[in-house]
Protein backbone atom coordinates (compact mmCIF):
# COMPACT_ATOMS: atom_id res chain seq x y z
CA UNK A 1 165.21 102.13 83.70
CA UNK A 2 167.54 103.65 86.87
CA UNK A 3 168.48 101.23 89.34
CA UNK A 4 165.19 99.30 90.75
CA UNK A 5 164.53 98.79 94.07
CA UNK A 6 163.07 95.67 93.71
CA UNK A 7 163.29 92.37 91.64
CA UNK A 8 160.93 89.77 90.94
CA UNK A 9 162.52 86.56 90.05
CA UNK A 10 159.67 84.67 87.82
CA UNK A 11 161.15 80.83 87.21
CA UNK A 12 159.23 79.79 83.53
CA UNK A 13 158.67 76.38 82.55
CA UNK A 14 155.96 75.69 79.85
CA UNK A 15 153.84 78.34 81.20
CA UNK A 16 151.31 79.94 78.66
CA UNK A 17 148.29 78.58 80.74
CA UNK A 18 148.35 81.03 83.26
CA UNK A 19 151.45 83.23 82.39
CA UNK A 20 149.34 85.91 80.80
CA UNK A 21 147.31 86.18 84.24
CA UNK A 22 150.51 86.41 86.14
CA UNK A 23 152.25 88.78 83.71
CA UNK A 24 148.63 91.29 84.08
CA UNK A 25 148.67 91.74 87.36
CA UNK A 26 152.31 93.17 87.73
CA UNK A 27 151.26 95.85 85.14
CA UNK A 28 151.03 99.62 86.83
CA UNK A 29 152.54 98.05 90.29
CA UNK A 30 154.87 101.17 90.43
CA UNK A 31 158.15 102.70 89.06
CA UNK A 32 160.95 100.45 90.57
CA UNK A 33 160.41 96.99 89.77
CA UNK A 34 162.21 94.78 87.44
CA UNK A 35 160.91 91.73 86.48
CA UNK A 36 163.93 88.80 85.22
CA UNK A 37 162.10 85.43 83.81
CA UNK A 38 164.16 82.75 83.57
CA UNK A 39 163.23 80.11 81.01
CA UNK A 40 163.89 76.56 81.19
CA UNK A 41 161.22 75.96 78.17
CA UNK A 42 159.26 78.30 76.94
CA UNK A 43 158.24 76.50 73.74
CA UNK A 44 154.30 76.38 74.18
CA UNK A 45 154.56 80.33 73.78
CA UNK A 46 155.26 81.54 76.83
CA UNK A 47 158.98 82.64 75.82
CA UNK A 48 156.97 84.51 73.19
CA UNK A 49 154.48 86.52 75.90
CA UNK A 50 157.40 87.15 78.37
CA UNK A 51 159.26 88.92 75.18
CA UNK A 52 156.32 91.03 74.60
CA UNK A 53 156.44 93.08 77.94
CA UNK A 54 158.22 95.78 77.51
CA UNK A 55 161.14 96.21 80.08
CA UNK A 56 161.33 92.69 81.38
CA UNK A 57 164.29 90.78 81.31
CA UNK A 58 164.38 87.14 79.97
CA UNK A 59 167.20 84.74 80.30
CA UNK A 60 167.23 81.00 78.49
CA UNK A 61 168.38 78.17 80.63
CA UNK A 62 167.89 75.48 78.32
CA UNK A 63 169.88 73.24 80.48
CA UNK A 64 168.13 74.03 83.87
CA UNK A 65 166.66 71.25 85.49
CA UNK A 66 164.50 73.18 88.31
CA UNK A 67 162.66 75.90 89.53
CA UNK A 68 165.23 76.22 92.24
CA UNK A 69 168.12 76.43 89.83
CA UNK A 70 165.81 78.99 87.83
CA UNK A 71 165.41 81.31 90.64
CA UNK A 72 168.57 81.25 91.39
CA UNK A 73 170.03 82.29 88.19
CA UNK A 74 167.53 85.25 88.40
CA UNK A 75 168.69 86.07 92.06
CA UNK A 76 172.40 86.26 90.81
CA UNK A 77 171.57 88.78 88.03
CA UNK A 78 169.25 90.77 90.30
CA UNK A 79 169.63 94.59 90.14
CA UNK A 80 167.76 95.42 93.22
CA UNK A 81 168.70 95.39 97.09
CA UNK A 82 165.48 93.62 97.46
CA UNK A 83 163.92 90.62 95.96
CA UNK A 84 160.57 88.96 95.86
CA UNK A 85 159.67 85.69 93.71
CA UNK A 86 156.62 84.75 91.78
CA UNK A 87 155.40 81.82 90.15
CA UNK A 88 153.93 81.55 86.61
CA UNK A 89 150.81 80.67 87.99
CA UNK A 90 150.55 83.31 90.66
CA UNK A 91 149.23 86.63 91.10
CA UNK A 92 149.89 89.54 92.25
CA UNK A 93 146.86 91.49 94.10
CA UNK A 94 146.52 95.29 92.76
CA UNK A 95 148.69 98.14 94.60
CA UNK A 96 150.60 95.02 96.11
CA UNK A 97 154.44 96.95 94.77
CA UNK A 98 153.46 100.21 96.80
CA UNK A 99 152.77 97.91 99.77
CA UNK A 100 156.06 96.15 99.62
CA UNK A 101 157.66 99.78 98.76
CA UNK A 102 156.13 101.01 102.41
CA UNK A 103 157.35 97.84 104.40
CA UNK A 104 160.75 97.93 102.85
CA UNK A 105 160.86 101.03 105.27
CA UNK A 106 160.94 99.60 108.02
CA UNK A 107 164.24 97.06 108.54
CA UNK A 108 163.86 93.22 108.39
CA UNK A 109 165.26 89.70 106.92
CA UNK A 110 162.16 88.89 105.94
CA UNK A 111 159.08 91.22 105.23
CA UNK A 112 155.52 88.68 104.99
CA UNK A 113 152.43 89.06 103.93
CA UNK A 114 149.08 86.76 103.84
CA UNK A 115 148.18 85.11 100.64
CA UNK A 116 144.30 83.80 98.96
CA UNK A 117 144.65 80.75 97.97
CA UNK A 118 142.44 80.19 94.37
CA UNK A 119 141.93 77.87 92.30
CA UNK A 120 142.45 77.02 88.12
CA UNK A 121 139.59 80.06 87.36
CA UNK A 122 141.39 82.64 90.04
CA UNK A 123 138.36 82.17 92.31
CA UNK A 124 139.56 82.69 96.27
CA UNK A 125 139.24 79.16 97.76
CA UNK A 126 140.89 79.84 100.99
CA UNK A 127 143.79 81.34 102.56
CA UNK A 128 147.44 81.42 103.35
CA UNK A 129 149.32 82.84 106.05
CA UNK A 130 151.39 82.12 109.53
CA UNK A 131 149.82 82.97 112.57
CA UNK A 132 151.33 86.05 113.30
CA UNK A 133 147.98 87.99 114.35
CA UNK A 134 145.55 90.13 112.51
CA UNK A 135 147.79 93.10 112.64
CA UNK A 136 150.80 94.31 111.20
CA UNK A 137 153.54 94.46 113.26
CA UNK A 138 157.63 93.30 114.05
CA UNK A 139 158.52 90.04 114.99
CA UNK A 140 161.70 88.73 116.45
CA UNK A 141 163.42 86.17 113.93
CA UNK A 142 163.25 84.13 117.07
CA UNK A 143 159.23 84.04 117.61
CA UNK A 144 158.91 83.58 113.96
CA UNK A 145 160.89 80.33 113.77
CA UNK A 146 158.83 79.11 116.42
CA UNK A 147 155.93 78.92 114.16
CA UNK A 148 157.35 78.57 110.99
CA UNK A 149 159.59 75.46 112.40
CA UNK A 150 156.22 73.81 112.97
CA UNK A 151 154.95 74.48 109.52
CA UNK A 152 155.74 76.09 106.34
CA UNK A 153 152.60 78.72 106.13
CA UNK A 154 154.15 81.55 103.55
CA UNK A 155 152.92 81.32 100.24
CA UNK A 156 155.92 81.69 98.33
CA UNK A 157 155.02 84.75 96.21
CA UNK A 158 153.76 86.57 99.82
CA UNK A 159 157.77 87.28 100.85
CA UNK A 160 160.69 89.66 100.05
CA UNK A 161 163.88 89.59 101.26
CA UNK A 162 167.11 90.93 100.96
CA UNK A 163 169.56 90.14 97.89
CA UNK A 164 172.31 90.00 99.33
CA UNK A 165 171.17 87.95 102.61
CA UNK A 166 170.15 85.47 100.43
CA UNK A 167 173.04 85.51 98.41
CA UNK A 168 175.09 84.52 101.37
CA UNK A 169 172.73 82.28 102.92
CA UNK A 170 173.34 80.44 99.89
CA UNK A 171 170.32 80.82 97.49
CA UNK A 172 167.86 78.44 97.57
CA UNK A 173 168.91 74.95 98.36
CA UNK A 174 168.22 73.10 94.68
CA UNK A 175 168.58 69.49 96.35
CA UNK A 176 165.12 70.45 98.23
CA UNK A 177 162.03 70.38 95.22
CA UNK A 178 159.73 70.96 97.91
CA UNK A 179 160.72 73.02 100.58
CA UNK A 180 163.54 74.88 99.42
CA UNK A 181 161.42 78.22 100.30
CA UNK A 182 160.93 76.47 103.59
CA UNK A 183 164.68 76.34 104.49
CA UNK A 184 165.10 80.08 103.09
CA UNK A 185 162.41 81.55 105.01
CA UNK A 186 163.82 79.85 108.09
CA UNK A 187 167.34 80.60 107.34
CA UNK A 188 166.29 84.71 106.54
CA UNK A 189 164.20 84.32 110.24
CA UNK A 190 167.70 83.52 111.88
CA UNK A 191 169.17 86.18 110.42
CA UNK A 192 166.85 89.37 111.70
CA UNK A 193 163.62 90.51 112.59
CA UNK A 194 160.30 89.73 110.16
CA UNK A 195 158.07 91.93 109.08
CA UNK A 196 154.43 91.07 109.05
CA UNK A 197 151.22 92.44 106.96
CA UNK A 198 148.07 89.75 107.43
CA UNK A 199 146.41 91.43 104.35
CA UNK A 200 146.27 88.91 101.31
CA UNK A 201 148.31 90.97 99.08
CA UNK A 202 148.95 88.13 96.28
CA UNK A 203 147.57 84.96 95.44
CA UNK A 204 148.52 81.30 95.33
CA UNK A 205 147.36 79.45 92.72
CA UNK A 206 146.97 75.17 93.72
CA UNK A 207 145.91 72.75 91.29
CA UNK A 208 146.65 69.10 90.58
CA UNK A 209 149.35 69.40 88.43
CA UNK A 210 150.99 70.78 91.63
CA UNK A 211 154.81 69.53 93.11
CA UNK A 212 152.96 68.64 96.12
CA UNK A 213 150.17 66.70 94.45
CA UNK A 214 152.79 64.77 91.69
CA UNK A 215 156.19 64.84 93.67
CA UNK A 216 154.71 63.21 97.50
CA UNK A 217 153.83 60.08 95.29
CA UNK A 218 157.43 59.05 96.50
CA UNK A 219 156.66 58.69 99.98
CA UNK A 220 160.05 58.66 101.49
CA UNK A 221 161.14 61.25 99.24
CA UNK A 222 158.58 63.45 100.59
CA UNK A 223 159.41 62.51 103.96
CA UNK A 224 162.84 63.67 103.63
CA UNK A 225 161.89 67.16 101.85
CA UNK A 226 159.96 67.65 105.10
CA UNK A 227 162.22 66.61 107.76
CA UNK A 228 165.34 68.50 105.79
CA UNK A 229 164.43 72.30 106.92
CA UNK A 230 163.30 71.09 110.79
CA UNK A 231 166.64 69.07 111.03
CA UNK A 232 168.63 72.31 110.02
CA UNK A 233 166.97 74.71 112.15
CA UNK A 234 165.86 73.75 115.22
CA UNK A 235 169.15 73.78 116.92
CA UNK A 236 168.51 77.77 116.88
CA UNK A 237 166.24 77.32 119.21
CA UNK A 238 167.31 77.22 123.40
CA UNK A 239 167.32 73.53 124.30
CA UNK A 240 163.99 73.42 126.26
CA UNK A 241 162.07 74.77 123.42
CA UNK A 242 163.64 72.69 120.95
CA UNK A 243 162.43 70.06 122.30
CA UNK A 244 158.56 71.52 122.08
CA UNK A 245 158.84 72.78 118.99
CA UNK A 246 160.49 69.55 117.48
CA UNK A 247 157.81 67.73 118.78
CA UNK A 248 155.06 69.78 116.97
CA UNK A 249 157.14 69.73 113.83
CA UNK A 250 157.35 65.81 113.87
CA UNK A 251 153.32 65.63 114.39
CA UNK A 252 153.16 68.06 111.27
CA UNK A 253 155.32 66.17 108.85
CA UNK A 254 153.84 63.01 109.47
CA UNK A 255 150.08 64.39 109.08
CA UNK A 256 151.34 65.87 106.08
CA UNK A 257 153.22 63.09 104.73
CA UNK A 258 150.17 60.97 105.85
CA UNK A 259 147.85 63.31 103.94
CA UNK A 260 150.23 62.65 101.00
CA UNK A 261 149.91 59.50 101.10
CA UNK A 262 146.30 59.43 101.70
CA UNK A 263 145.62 61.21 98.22
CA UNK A 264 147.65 58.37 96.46
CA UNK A 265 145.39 55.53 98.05
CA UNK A 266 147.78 54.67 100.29
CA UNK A 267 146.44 55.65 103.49
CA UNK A 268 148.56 53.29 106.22
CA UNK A 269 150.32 55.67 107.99
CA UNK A 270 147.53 58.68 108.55
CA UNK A 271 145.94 56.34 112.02
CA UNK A 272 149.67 56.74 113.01
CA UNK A 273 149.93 60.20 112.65
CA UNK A 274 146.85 60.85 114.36
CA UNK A 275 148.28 59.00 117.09
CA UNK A 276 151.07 61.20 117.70
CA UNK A 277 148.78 64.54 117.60
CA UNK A 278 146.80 62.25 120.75
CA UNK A 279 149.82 62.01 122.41
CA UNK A 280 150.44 65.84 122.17
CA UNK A 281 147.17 66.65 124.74
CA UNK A 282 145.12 69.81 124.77
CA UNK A 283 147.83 72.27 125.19
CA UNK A 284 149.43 70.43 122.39
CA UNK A 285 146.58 70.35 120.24
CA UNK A 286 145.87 73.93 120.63
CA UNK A 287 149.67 74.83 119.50
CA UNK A 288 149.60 72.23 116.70
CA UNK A 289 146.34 73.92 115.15
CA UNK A 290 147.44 77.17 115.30
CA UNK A 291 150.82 76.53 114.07
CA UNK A 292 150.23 74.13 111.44
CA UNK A 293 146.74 76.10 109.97
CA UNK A 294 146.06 72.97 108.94
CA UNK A 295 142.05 73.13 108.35
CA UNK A 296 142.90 76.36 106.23
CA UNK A 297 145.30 74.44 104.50
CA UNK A 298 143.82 71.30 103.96
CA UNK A 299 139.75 72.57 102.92
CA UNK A 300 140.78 74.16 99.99
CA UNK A 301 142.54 70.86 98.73
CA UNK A 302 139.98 68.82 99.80
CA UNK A 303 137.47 71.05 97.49
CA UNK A 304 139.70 70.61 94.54
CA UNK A 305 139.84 67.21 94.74
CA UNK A 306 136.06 66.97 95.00
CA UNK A 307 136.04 69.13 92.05
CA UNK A 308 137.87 66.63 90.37
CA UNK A 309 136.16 63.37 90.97
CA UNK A 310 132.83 65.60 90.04
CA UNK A 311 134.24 66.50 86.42
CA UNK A 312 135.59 63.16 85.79
């Protein structure tokens, strides 16, 4: 294949479930794309599926210990300018490569699109996206990082970004397990402008086996994923604004750490939590629901989990 002009970085650990799902619906995308899979263990077959498409790339990384670390490895032996990641569990939503193709015209750090959330069947169970209006249009890195600051709301296989921006930014952190995305996003949204397309181009699968469902049984360890990004970024903001902003972002992470905690049985800290939104009054409230999308985040989960107690 010539040079691509874009490369999808596809992290693989034990992922025959849903891998031949994911691996379908980058077939006839477009001319362009390369596809590098990165396996840290593909012994339940999936090594064996990913070898079967023709073209793709696979590299073992026996020794990895993360999806970060994964990606990474695949961002460092990326052909293209521009790079977009995907999960083994995702999906990619038909004539979603032209899309990105026709954004890519038009400069950014970060080009965005909206994401349906589905569940273990790939039925659409919600949706996934910042609140950047029903449009498509050009942000400011600065407006974005308002929002995003608040609350991570890009599904992780619904951005593409520039190679070599991310190369210098670092890559993504591998100390963060579960909002290393997070901190690039914000990071990419300092650097330039953001693109943004609300249509739900790809889909994000959630289940229980999730990082967010198994790792926040560490409370304080989920705390600290949380507060990490916020801490780094919200000096980028003018002083005044910071201090707005901060406050939202606070009222998120503790709902959300809350939440966490909540879905372990250990619900002590979600009264507090709910105290601090109070405290935030109506203007607050409005900002804090818009930023966070937090009843389009949290229905979907709350269906799965009913879902769960009904099949048990």
């Amino acid at each position: 294949m010539s040079a691509p002009w874009l490369s999808v970085l596809m992290p693989i650990y034990r992922g025959a479930a849903t891998l031949p799902r994911t691996l379908a619906s980058l077939a006839d995308q477009g001319p362009g794309i390369e596809v590098i899979a990165v396996v840290q263990d593909g012994s339940d077959g999936s090594r064996a599926m990913l070898e079967a498409v023709p073209g793709l790339r696979v590299i073992d990384a026996p020794d990895s210990t993360s999806w970060m670390q994964n990606t990474n490895i695949a961002l460092r032996a990326a052909r293209a300018p521009l790079v977009t990641m995907l999960h083994q569990d995702d999906l990619w939503r038909p004539g979603h490569g032209a899309a990105l193709r026709a954004a890519a015209q038009h400069p950014a750090a970060l080009w965005i699109c909206g994401a349906d959330l589905v569940d273990a069947g790939d039925r659409v169970v919600g949706r996934m996206a910042p609140p950047f209006g029903p449009a498509p249009r050009c942000l400011e890195g600065a407006e974005a990082l308002r929002h995003l600051l608040v609350q991570n709301t890009v599904a992780l296989p619904a951005a593409m970004f520039s190679r070599d921006a991310s190369l210098r930014a670092g890559g993504l952190d591998e100390s963060l397990w579960y909002t290393a995305d997070w901190d690039l996003w914000l990071r990419l949204a300092r650097s330039g402008p953001v693109a943004w397309d609300p249509a739900a181009r790809v889909a994000f699968r959630i289940h229980a086996g999730s990082l967010t469902l198994t790792g926040s049984r560490d409370g304080a360890g989920f705390r600290q994923q949380l507060e990490t990004p916020v801490a780094r970024h919200l000096a980028a903001l003018p002083a005044p604004e910071a201090a707005r902003i901060g406050r939202l972002a606070r009222c998120s992470n503790a709902l959300n750490a809350a939440l966490a905690g909540a879905y372990h049985g250990q619900r002590g800290e979600l009264a507090r939590a709910l105290r601090g939104i109070a405290a935030l009054g109506p203007c607050g409230w409005r900002d804090f629901l818009r930023d966070t999308q937090i009843v389009a985040r949290l229905r979907p989960r709350l269906r799965l989990k009913a879902q769960r107690r009904g099949a048990a």
